[in-house]
Protein backbone atom coordinates (compact mmCIF):
# COMPACT_ATOMS: atom_id res chain seq x y z
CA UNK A 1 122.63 120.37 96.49
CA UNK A 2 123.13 116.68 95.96
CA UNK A 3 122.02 116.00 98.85
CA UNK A 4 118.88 118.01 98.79
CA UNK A 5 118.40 116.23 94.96
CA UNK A 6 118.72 112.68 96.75
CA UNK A 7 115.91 113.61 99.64
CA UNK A 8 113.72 115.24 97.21
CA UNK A 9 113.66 112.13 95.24
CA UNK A 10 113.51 109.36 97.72
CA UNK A 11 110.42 111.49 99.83
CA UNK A 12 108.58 111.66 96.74
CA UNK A 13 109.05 107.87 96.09
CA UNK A 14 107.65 107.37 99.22
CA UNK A 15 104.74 109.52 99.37
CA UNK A 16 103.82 107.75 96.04
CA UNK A 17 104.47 103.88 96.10
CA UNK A 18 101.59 102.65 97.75
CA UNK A 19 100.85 98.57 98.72
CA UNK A 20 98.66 97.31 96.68
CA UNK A 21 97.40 94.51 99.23
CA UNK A 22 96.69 97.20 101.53
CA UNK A 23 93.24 98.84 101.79
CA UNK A 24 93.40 102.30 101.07
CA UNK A 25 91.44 105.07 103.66
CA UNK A 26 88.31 104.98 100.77
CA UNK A 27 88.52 100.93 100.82
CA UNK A 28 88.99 100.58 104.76
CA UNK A 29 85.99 103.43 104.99
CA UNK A 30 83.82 100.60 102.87
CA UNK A 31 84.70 97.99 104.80
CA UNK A 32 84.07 99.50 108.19
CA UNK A 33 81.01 100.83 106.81
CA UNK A 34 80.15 97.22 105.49
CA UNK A 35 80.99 95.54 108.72
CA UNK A 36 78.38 98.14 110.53
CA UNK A 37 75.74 97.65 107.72
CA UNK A 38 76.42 93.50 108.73
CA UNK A 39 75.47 94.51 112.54
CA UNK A 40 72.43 96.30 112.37
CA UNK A 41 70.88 94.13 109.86
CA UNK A 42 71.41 91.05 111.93
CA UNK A 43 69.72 93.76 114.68
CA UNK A 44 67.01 93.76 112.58
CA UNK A 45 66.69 90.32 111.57
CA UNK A 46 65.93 89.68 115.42
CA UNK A 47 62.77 91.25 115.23
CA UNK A 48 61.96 91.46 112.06
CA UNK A 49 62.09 88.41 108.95
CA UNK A 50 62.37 90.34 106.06
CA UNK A 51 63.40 88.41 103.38
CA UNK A 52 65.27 91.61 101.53
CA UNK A 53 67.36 92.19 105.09
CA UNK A 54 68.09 88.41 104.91
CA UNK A 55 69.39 88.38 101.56
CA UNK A 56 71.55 91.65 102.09
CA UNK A 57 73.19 90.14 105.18
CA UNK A 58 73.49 86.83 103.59
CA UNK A 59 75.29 88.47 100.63
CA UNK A 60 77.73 90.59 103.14
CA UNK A 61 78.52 87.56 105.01
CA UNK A 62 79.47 85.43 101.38
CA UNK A 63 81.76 87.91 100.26
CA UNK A 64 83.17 88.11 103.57
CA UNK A 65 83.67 83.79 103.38
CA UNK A 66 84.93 84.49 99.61
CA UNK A 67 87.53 87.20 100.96
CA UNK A 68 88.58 85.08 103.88
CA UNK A 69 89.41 81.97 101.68
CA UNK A 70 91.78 84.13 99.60
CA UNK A 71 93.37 85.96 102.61
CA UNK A 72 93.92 82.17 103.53
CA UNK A 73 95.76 81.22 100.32
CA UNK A 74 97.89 84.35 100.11
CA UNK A 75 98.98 84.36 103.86
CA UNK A 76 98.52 81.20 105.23
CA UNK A 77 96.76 82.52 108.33
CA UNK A 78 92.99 83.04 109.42
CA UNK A 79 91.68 86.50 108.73
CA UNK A 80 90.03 88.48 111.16
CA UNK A 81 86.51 87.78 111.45
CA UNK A 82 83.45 89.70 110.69
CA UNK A 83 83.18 90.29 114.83
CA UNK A 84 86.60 91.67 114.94
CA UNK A 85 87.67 93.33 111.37
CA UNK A 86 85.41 96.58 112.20
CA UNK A 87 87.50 97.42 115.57
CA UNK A 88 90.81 96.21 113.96
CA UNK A 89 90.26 98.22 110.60
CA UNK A 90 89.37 101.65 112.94
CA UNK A 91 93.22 100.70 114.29
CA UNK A 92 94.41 100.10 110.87
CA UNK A 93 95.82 96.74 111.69
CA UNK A 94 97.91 95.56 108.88
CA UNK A 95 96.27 92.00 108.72
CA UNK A 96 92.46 93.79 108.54
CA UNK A 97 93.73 96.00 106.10
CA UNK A 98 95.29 92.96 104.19
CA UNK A 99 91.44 91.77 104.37
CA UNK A 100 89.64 94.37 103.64
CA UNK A 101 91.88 95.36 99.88
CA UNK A 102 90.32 91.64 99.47
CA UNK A 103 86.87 92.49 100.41
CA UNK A 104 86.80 95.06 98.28
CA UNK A 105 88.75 93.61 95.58
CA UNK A 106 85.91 90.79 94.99
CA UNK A 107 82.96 93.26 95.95
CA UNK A 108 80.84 94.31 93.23
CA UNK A 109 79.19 96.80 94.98
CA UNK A 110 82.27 98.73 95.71
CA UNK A 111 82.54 101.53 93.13
């Protein structure tokens, strides 16, 4: 029974601690969606110069260079990049998922 007592306890610790500097499936989900949202609008940009597309990609890509600079100073090692985080994040690579609680961390539009 003591036994049983001691499992109990330590499976439910683990089932609830969470990282905190790891993106969660909602966060990485964002991100990935973010990342995609980043791709078609440079598409876009190619044939067309909207001004509102600009400014949308422009604003992806600064909170991208905001989150890398942080992932930087916490782990003293480059980030993936904006080519790479969307196929690392569908892998749930530690490091992109390091990136991405960033990301969304300093996002505003994340709610």
């Amino acid at each position: 029974m003591k036994k049983f007592t001691l499992i109990l306890i330590f499976s439910i610790l683990i089932t609830n601690c969470s990282q905190d500097n790891i993106a969660n499936d909602s966060e990485r989900n964002w991100c990935i969606g973010k990342a995609q949202r980043a791709d078609n609008l440079l598409l876009f940009m190619k044939s067309d110069n909207n001004e509102a597309l600009r400014t949308e990609y422009f604003d992806i890509i600064s909170e991208i260079g905001t989150a890398e600079i942080i992932y930087r100073n916490d782990y003293d090692s480059n980030p993936p990049g904006l080519l790479k985080v969307k196929e690392e994040l569908l892998s749930n690579d530690e490091e992109a998922l390091r990136f991405c609680k960033i990301w969304t961390d300093i996002s505003a539009d994340n709610e």
